[in-house]
Protein backbone atom coordinates (compact mmCIF):
# COMPACT_ATOMS: atom_id res chain seq x y z
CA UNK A 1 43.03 -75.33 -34.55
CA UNK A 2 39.41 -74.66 -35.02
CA UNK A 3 38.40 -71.88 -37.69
CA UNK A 4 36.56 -68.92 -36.06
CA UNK A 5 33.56 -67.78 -37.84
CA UNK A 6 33.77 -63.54 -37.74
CA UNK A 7 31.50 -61.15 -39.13
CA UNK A 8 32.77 -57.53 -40.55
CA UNK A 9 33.01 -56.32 -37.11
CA UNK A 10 35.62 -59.05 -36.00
CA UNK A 11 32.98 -60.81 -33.46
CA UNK A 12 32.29 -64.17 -33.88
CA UNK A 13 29.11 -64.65 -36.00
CA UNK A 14 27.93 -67.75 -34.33
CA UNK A 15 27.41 -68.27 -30.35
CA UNK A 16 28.54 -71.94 -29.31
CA UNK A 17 31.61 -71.87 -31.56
CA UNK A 18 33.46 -73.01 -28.57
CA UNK A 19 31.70 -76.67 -28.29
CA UNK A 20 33.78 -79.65 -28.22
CA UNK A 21 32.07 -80.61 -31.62
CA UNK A 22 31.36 -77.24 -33.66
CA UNK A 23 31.70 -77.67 -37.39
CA UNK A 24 30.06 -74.30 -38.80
CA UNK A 25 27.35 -71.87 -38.33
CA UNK A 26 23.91 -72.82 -39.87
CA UNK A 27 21.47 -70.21 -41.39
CA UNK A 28 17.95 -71.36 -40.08
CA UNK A 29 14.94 -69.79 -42.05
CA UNK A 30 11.49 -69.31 -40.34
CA UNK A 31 8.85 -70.93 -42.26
CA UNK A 32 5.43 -70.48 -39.94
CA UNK A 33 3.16 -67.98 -40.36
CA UNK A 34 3.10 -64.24 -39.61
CA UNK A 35 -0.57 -63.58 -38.57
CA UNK A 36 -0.50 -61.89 -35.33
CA UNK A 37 2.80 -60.37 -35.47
CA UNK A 38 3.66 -57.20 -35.30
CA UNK A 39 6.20 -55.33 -38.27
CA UNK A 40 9.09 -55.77 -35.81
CA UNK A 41 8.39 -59.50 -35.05
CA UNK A 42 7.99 -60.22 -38.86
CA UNK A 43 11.66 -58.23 -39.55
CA UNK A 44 13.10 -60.32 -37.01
CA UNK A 45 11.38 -63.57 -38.21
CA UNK A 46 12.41 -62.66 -41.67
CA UNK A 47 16.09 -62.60 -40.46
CA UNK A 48 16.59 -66.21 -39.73
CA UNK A 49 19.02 -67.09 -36.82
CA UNK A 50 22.44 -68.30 -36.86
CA UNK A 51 22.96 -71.78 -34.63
CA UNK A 52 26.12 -73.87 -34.42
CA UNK A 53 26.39 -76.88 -36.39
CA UNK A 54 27.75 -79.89 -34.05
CA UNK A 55 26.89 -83.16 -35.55
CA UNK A 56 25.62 -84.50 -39.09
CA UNK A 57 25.63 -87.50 -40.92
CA UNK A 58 23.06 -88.92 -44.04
CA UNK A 59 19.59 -88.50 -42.11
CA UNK A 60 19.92 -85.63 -39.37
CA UNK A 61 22.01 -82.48 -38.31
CA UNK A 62 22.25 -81.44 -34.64
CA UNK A 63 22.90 -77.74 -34.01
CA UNK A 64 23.04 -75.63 -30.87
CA UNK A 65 21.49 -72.20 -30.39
CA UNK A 66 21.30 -70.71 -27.37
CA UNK A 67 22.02 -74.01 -25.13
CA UNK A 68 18.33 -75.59 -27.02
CA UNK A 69 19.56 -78.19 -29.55
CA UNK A 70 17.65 -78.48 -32.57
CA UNK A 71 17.67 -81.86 -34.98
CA UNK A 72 16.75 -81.15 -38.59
CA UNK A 73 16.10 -83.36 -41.57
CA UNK A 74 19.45 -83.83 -43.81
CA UNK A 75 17.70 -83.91 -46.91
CA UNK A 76 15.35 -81.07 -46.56
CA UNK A 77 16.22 -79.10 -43.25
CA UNK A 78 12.90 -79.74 -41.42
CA UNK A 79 12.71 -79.59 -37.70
CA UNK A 80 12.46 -82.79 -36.40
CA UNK A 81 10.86 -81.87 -32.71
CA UNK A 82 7.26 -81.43 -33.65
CA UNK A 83 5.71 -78.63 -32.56
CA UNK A 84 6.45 -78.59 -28.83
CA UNK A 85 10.09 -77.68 -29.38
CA UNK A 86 11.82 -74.36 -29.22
CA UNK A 87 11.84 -74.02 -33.39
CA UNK A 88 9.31 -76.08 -34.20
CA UNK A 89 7.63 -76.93 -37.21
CA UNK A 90 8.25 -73.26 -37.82
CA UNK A 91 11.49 -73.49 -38.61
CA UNK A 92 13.77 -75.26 -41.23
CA UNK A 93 17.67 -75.25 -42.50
CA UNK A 94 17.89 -72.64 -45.38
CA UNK A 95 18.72 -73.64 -48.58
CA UNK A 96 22.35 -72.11 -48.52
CA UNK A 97 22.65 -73.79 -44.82
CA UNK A 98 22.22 -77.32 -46.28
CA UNK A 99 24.24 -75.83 -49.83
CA UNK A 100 26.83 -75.70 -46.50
CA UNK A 101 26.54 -78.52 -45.14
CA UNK A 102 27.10 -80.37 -48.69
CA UNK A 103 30.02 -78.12 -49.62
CA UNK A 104 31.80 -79.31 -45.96
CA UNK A 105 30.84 -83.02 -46.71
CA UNK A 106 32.43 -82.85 -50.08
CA UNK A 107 35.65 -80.91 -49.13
CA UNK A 108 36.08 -83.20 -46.01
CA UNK A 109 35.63 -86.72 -47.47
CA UNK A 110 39.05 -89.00 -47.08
């Protein structure tokens, strides 16, 4: 049975938890600039976002977030849509999402 990622409220923590393939929830970072936004947009940017880790191996991770699939650099959590795509250059894997990603690679190798 699949662990369920809760936060201290009991909810899940992490839409998509429920795909065929879900491994853990990722902490994405925004990266781009602020210029432009308003306080609100930059406390919301400043958040990150939480997407649903469904595929990995040495060179890429695939996660889900709000039915928009992102692929991001293994080694240093960089989008790898270009600028066109939903997160963009703009966006990257935190630090403690790819500390994550490591730790489940490690604890999960036969």
């Amino acid at each position: 049975m699949k662990k369920i990622w809760l936060g201290p409220s009991g909810h899940p923590i992490c839409g998509h938890q429920d795909h065929p393939t879900f491994i853990r929830p990722i902490h994405i970072d925004f990266v781009g600039s602020t210029e432009g936004c308003c306080e609100e947009e930059i406390r919301n940017l400043a958040c990150g976002d939480l997407h649903a880790m469904i595929f990995y191996d040495d060179c890429m991770v695939v996660t889900i977030n709000e039915y928009c699939y992102g692929f991001w650099d293994r080694l240093d959590g960089k989008s790898q849509q270009g600028k066109v795509a939903l997160w963009g250059t703009d966006y990257q894997i935190s630090k403690r999402g790819l500390d994550a990603i490591n730790e489940h690679e490690r604890l999960n190798k036969a």
